[in-house]
C-alpha atoms as a PDB file:
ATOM      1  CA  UNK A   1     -67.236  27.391 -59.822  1.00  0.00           C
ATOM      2  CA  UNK A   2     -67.549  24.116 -58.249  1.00  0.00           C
ATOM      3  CA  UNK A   3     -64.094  23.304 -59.793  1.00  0.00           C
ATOM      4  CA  UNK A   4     -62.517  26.296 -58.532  1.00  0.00           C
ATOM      5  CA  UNK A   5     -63.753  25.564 -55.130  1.00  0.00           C
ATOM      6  CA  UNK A   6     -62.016  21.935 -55.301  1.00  0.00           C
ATOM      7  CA  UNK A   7     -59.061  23.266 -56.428  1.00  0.00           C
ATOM      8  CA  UNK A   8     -58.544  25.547 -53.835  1.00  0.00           C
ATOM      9  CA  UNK A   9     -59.542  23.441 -50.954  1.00  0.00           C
ATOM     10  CA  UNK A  10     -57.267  20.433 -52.526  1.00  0.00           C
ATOM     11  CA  UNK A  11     -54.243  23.281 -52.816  1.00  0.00           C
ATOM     12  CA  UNK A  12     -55.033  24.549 -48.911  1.00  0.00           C
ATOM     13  CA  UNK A  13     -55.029  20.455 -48.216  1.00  0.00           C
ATOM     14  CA  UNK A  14     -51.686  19.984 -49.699  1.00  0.00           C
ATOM     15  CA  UNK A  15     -50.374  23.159 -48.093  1.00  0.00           C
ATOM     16  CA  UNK A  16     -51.653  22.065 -44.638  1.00  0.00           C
ATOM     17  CA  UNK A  17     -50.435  18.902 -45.347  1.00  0.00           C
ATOM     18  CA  UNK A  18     -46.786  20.234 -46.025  1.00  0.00           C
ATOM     19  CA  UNK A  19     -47.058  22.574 -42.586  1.00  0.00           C
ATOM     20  CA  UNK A  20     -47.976  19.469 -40.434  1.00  0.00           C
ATOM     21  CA  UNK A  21     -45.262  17.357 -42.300  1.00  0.00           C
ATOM     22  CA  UNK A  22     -42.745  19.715 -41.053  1.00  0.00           C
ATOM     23  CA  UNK A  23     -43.972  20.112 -38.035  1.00  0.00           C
ATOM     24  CA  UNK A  24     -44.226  16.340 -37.357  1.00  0.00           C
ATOM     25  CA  UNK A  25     -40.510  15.770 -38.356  1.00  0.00           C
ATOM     26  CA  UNK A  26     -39.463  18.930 -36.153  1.00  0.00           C
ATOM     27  CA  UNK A  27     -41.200  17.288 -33.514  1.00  0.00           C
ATOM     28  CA  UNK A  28     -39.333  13.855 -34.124  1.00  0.00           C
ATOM     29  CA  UNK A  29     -36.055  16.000 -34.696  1.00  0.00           C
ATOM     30  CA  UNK A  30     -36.359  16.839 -31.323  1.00  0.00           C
ATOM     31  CA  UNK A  31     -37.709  13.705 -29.642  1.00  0.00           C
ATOM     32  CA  UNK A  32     -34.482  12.023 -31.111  1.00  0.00           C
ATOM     33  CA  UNK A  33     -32.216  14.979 -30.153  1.00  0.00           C
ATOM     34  CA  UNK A  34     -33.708  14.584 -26.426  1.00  0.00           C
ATOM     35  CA  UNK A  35     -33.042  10.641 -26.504  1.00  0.00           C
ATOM     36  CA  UNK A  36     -29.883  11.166 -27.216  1.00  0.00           C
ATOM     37  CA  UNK A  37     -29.171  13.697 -24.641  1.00  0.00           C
ATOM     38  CA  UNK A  38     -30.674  11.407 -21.995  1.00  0.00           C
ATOM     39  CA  UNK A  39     -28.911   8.244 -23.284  1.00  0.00           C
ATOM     40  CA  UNK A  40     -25.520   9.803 -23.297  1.00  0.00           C
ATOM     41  CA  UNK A  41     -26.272  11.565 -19.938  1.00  0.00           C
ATOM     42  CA  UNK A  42     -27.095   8.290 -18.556  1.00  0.00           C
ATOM     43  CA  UNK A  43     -24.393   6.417 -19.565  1.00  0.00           C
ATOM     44  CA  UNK A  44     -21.672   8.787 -18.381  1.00  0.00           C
ATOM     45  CA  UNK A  45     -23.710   8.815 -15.066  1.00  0.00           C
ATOM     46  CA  UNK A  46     -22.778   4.851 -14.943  1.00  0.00           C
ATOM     47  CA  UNK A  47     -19.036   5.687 -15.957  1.00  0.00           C
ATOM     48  CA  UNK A  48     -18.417   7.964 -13.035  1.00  0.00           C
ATOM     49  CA  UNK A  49     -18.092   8.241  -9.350  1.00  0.00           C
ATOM     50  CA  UNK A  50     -21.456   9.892  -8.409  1.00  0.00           C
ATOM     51  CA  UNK A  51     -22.716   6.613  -6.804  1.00  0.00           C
ATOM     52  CA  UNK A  52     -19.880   6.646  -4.496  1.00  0.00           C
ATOM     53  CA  UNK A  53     -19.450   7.475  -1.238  1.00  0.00           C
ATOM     54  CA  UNK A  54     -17.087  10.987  -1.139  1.00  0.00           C
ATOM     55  CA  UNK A  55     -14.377  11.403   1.619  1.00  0.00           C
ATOM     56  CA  UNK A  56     -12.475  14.967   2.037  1.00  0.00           C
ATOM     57  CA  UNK A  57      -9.247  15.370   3.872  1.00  0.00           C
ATOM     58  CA  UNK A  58      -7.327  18.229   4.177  1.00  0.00           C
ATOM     59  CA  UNK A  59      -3.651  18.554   5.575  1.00  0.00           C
ATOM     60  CA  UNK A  60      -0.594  21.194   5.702  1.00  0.00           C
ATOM     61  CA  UNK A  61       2.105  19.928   3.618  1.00  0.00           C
ATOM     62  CA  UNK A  62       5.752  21.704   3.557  1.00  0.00           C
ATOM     63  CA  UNK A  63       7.003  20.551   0.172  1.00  0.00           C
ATOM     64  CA  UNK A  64      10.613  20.781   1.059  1.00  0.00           C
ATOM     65  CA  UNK A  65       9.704  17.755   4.025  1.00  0.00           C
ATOM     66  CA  UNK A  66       7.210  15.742   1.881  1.00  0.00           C
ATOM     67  CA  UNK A  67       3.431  15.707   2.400  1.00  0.00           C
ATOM     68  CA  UNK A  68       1.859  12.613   4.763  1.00  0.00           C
ATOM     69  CA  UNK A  69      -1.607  12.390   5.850  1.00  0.00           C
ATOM     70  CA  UNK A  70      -4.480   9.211   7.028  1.00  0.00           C
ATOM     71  CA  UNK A  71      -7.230   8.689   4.639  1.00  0.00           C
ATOM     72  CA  UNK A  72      -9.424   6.045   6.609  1.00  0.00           C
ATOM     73  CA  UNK A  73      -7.332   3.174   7.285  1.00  0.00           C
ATOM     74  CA  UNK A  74      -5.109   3.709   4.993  1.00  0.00           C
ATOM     75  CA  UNK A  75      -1.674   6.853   4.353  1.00  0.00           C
ATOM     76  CA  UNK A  76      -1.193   8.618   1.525  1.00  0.00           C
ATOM     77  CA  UNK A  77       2.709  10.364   1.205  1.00  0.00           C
ATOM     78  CA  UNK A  78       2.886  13.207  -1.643  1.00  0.00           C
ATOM     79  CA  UNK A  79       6.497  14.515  -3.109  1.00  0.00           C
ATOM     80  CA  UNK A  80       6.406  17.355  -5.159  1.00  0.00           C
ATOM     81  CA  UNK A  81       9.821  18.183  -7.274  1.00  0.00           C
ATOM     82  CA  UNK A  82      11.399  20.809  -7.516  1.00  0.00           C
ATOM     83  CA  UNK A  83       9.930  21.310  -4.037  1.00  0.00           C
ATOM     84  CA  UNK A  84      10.221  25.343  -4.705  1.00  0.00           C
ATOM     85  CA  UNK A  85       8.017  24.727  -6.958  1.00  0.00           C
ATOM     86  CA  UNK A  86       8.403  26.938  -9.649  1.00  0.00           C
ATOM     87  CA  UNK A  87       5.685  28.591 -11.665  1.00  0.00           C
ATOM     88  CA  UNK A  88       5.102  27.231 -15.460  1.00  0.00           C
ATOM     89  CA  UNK A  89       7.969  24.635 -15.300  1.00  0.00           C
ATOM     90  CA  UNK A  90       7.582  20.940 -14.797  1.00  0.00           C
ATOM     91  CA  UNK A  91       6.708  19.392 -11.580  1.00  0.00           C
ATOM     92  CA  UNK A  92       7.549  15.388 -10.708  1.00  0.00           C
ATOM     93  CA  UNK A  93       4.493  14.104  -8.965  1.00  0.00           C
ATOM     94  CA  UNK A  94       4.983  11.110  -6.386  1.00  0.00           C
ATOM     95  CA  UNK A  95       1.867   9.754  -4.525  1.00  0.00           C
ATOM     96  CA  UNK A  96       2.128   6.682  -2.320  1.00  0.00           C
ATOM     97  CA  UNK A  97      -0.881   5.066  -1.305  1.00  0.00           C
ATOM     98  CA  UNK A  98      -1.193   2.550   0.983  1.00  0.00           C
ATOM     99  CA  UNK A  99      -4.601   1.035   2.622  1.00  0.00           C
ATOM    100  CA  UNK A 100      -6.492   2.271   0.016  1.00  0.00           C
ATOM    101  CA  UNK A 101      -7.210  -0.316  -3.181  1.00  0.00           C
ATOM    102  CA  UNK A 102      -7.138   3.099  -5.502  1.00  0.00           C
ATOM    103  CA  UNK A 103      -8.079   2.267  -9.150  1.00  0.00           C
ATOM    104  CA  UNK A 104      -7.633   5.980 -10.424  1.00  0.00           C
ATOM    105  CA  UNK A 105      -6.003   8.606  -9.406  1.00  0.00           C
ATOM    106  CA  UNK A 106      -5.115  12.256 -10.427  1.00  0.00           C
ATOM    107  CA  UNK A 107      -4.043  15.613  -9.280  1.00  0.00           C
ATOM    108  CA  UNK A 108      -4.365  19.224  -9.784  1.00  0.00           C
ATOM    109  CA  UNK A 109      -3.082  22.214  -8.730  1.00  0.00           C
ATOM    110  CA  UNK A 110      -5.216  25.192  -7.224  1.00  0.00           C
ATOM    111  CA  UNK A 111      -5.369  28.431  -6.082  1.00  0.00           C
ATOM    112  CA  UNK A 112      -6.295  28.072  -2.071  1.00  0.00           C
ATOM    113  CA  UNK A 113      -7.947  32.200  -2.270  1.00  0.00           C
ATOM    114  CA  UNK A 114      -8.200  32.358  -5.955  1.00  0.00           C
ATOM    115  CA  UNK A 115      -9.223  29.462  -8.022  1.00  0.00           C
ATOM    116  CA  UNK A 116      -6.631  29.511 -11.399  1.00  0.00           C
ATOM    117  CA  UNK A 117      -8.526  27.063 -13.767  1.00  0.00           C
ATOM    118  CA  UNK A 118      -8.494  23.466 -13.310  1.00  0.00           C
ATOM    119  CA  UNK A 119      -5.868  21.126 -15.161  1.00  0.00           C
ATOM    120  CA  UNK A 120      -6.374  17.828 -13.687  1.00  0.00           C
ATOM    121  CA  UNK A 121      -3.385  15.011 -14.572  1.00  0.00           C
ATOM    122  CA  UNK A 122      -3.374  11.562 -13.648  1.00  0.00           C
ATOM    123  CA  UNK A 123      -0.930   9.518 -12.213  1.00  0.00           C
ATOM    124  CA  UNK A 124       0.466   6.464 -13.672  1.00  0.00           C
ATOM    125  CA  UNK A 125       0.515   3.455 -11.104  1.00  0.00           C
ATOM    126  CA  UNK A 126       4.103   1.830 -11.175  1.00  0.00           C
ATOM    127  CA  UNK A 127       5.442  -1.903 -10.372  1.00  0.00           C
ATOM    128  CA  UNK A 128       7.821  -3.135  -8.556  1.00  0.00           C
ATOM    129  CA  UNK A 129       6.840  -0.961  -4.848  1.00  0.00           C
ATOM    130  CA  UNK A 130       7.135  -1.775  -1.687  1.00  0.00           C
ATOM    131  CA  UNK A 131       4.470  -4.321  -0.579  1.00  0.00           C
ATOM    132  CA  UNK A 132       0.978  -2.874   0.531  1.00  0.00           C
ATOM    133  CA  UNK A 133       2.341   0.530  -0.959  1.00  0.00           C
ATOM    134  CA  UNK A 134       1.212   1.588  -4.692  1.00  0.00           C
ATOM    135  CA  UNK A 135       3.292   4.261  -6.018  1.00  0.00           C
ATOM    136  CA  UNK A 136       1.648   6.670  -8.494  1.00  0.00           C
ATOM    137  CA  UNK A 137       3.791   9.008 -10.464  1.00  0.00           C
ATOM    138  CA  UNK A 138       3.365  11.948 -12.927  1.00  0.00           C
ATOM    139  CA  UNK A 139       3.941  15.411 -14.098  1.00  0.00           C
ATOM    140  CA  UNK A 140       1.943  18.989 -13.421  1.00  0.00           C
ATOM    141  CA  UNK A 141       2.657  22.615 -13.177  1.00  0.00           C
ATOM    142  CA  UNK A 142       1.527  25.721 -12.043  1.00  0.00           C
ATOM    143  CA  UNK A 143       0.453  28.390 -13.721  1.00  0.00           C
ATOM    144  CA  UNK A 144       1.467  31.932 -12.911  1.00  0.00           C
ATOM    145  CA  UNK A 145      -0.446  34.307 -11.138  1.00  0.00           C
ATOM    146  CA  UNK A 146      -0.207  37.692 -12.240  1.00  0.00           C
ATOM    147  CA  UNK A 147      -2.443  39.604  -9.085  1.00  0.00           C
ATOM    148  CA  UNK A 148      -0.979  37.720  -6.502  1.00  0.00           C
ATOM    149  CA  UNK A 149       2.730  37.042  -6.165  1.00  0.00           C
ATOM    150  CA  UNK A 150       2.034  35.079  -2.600  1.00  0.00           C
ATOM    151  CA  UNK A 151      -0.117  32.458  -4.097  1.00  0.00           C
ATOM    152  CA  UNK A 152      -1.189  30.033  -1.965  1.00  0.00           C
ATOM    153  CA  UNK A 153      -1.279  26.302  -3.764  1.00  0.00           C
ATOM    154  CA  UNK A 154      -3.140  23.414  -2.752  1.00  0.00           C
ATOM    155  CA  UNK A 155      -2.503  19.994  -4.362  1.00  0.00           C
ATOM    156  CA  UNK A 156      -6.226  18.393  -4.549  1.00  0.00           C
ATOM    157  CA  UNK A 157      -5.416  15.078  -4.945  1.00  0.00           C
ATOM    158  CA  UNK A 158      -8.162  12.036  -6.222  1.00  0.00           C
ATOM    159  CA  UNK A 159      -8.274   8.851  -5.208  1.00  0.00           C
ATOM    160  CA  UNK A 160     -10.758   6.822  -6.740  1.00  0.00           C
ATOM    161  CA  UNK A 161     -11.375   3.440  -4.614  1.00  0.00           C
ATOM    162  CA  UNK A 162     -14.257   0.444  -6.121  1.00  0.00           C
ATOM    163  CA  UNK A 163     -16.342   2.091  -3.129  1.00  0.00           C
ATOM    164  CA  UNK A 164     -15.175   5.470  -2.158  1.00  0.00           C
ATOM    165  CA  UNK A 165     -13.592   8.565  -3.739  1.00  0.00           C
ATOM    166  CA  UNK A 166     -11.134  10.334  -0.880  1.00  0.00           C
ATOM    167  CA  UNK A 167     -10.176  13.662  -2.160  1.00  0.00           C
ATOM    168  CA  UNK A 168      -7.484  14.970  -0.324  1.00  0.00           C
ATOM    169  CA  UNK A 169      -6.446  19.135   0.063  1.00  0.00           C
ATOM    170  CA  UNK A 170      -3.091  19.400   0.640  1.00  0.00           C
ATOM    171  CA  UNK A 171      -2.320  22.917   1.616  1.00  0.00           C
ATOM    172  CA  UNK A 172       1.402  23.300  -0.025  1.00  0.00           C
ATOM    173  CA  UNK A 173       4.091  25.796   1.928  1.00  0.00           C
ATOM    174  CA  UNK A 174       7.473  25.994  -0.145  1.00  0.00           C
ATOM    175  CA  UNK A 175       8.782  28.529   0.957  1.00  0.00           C
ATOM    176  CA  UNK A 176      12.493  27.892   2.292  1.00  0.00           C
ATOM    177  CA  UNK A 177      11.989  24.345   3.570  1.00  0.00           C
ATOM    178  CA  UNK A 178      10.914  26.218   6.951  1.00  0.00           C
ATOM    179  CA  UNK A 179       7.662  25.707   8.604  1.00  0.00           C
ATOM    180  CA  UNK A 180       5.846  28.789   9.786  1.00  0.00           C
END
């Protein structure tokens, strides 16, 4: 009887011991899955802008005339082409930026009344500009919207600075080269 007894308790021992093995490495599954979470969160947070300060500027732009606006001390002139700017075919980007040390910056096209989906493209610094003047160039689209022949398209445009990132709303009109 005695026997039996040891058995038993040594088979509920190795049983227990098998529950709190799993349970220990589930637990250490998801310490590691948590450290990893937190590492990789951290390190993106040190590859972005989220310490930076943030500007917003937001101008009218006819795209027939060219786009110009003042982002602190420095200009910023945006050409879009085909300045009809025709839904789903390609668009030539050309951003000049001048007072403004920009190490990245990118564009996307949105809906002013009805966001479309975001499809962000950055623009490719050239050499050989005008002095003071960096000249960033690239090429986006715009999607077609199927409720709302009228759309209204803005150009958000990113400049990322060392210190600052300036995000500028240009509110595009192409409609007959005309302002309203």
């Amino acid at each position: 009887m005695r026997t039996c007894k040891l058995i038993l308790i040594l088979i509920m021992m190795k049983n227990v011991s098998k529950h709190l093995s799993q349970f220990l490495l589930s637990i250490a599954l998801l310490l590691g899955l948590l450290l990893v979470f937190y590492l990789s969160r951290s390190l993106n947070k040190s590859e972005t802008s989220v310490d930076k300060q943030a500007f917003q500027t937001v101008s009218y732009c006819n795209t027939f005339k060219g786009c110009q606006t003042r982002v602190g001390d420095g200009s910023i002139t945006l050409s879009i082409l085909p300045a009809s700017m025709p839904t789903g075919q390609p668009l030539d980007i050309k951003a000049e930026v001048s007072g403004l040390a920009a190490e990245k910056v990118s564009m996307e096209f949105v809906g002013r009344d009805m966001p479309m989906g975001l499809m962000p493209f950055n623009l490719q610094k050239q050499s050989g500009h005008a002095s003071g003047t960096d000249l960033y160039t690239g090429t986006g689209s715009i999607t077609f919207c199927t409720t709302d022949s009228k759309m209204v398209w803005v150009a958000r445009l990113k400049i990322e600075t060392r210190e600052a990132v300036h995000t500028i709303l240009f509110e595009l009109d192409n409609v007959g080269g005309v302002l309203n």
